[in-house]
C-alpha atoms as a PDB file:
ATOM      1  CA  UNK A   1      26.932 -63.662  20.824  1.00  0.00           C
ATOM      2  CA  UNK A   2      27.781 -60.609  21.979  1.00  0.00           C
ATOM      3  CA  UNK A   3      29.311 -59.367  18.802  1.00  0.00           C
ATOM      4  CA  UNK A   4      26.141 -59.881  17.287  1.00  0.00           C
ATOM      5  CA  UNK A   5      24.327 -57.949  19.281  1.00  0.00           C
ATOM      6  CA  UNK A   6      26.451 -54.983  19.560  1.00  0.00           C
ATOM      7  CA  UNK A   7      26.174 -55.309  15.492  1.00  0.00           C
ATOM      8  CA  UNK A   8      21.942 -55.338  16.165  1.00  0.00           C
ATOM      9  CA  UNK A   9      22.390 -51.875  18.196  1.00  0.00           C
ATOM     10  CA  UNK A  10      24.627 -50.607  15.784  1.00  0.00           C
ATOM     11  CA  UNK A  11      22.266 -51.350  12.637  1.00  0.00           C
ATOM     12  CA  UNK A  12      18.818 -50.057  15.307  1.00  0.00           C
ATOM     13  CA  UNK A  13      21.056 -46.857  16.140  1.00  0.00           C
ATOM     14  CA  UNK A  14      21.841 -46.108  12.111  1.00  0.00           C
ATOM     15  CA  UNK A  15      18.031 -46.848  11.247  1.00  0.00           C
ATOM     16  CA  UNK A  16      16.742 -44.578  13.515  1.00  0.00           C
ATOM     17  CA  UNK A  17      19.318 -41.679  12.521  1.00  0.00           C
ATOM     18  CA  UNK A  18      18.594 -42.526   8.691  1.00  0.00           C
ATOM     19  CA  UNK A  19      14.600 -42.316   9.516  1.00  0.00           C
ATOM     20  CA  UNK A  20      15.723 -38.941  11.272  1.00  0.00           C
ATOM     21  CA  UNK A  21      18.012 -37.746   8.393  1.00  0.00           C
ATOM     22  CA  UNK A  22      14.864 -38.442   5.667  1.00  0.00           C
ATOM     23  CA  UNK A  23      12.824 -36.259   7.868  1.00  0.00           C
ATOM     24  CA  UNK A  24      14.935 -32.804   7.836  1.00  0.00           C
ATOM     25  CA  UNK A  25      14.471 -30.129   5.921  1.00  0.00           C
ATOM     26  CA  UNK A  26      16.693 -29.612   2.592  1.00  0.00           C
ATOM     27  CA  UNK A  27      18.074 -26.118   4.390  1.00  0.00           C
ATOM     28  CA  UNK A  28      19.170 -28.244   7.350  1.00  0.00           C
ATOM     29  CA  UNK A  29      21.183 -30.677   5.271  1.00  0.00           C
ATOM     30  CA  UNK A  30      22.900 -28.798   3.294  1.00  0.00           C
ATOM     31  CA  UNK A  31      23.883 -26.598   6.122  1.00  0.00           C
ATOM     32  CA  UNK A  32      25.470 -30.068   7.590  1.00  0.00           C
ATOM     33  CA  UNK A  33      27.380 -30.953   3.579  1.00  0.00           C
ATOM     34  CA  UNK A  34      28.333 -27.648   4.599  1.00  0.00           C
ATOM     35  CA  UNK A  35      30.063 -27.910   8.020  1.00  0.00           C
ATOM     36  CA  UNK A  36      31.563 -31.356   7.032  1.00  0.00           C
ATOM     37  CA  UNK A  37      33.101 -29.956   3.410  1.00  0.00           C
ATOM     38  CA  UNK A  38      34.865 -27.198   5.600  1.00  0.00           C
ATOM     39  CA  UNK A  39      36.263 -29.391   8.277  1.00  0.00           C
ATOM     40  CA  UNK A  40      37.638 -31.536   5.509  1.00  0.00           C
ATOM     41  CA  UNK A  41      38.790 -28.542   4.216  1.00  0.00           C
ATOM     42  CA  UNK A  42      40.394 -27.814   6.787  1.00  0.00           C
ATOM     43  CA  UNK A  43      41.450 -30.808   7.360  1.00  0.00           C
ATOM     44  CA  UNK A  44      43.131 -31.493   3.903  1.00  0.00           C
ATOM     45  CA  UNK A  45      45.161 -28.058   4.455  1.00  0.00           C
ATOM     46  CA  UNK A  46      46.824 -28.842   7.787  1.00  0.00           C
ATOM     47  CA  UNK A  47      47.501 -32.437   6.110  1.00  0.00           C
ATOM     48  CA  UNK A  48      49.073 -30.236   3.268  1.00  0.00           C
ATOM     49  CA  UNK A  49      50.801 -27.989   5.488  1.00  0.00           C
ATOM     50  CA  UNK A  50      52.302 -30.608   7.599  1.00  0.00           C
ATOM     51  CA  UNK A  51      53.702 -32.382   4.675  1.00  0.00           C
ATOM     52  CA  UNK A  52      55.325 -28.912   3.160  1.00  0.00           C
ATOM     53  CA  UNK A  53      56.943 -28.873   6.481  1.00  0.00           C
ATOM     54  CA  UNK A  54      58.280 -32.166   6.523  1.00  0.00           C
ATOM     55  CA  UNK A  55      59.800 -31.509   3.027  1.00  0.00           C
ATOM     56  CA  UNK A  56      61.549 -28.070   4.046  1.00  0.00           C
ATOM     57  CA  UNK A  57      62.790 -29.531   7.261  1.00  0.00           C
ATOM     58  CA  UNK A  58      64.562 -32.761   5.322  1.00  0.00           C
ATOM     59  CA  UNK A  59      66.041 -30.358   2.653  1.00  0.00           C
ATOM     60  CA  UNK A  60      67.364 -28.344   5.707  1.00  0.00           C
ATOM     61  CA  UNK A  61      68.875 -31.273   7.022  1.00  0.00           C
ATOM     62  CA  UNK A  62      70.543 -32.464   4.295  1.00  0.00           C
ATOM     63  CA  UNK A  63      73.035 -29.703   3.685  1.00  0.00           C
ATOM     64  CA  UNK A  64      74.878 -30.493   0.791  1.00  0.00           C
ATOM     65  CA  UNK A  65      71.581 -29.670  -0.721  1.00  0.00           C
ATOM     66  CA  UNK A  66      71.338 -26.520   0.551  1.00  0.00           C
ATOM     67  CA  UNK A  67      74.191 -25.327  -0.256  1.00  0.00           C
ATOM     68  CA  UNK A  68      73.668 -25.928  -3.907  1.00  0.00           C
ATOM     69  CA  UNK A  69      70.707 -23.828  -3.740  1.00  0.00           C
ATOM     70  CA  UNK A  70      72.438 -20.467  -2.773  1.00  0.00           C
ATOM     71  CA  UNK A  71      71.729 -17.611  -4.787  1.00  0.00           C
ATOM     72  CA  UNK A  72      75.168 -15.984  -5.377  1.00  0.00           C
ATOM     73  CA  UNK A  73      75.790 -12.505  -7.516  1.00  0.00           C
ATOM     74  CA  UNK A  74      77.546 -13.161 -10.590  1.00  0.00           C
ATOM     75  CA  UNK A  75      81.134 -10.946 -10.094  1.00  0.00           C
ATOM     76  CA  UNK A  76      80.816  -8.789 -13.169  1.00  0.00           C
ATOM     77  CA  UNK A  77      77.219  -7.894 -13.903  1.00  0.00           C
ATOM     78  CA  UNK A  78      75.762  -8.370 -10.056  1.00  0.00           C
ATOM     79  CA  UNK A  79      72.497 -11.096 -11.332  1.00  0.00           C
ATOM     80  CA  UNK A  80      71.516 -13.340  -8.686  1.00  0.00           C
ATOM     81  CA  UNK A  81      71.555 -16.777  -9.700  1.00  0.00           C
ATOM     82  CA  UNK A  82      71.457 -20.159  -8.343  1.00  0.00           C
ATOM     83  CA  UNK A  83      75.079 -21.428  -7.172  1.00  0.00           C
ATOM     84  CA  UNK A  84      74.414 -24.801  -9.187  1.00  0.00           C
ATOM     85  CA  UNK A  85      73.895 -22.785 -12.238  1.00  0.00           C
ATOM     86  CA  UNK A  86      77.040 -20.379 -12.302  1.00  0.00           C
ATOM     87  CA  UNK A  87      80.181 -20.893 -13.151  1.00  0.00           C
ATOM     88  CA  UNK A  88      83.221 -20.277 -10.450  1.00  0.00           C
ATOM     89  CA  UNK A  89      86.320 -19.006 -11.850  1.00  0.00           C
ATOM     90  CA  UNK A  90      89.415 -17.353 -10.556  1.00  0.00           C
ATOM     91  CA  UNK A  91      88.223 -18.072  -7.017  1.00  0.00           C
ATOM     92  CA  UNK A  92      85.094 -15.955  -8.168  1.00  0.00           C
ATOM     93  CA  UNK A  93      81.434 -16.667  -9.066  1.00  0.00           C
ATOM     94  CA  UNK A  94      80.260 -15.612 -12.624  1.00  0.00           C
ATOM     95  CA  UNK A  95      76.513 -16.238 -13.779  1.00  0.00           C
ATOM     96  CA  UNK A  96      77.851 -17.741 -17.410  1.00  0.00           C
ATOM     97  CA  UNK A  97      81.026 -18.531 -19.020  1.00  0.00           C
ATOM     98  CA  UNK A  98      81.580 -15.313 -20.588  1.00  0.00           C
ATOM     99  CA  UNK A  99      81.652 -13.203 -17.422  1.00  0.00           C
ATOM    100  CA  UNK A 100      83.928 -15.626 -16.236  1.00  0.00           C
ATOM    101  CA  UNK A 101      86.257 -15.027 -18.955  1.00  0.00           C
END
């Protein structure tokens, strides 16, 4: 029973806000889309955000990982390049198989 009537107040309390909401001007409504697209705006980017962080810190905590993705100078010309791409040779890193040679 008394689910049932906290359901009744519910249902009076959105009927009187809808009558309300019908009565307001255009101006006024759209200022509120507006206020409610920017805090889920907002709130989308921090959701964003937080995930980007999340990411970087599990990459950072892998380290095997990050050491793959070291940018090293090749030995003979001086190009930065990933260390996963290169090619080590003679206890040096080259950034393709014909510096190394």
């Amino acid at each position: 029973m008394k689910f049932l009537v906290i359901i009744a107040v519910f249902a009076l309390v959105g009927f009187a806000l809808w009558q309300r909401w019908k009565s307001l001007p255009p101006q006024t409504k759209q200022m509120w889309g507006a206020i409610f697209g920017m805090a889920g705006a907002i709130r989308q980017a921090k959701k964003q955000a937080q995930q980007a962080g999340d990411g970087a810190a599990s990459t950072s905590a892998r380290g095997t990982s990050a050491s793959r993705n070291l940018m090293l100078p090749c030995a003979q010309c001086g190009l930065h390049i990933l260390e996963s791409e290169g090619v080590q040779a003679r206890g040096q890193f080259y950034c393709c198989t014909e510096h190394a040679v």
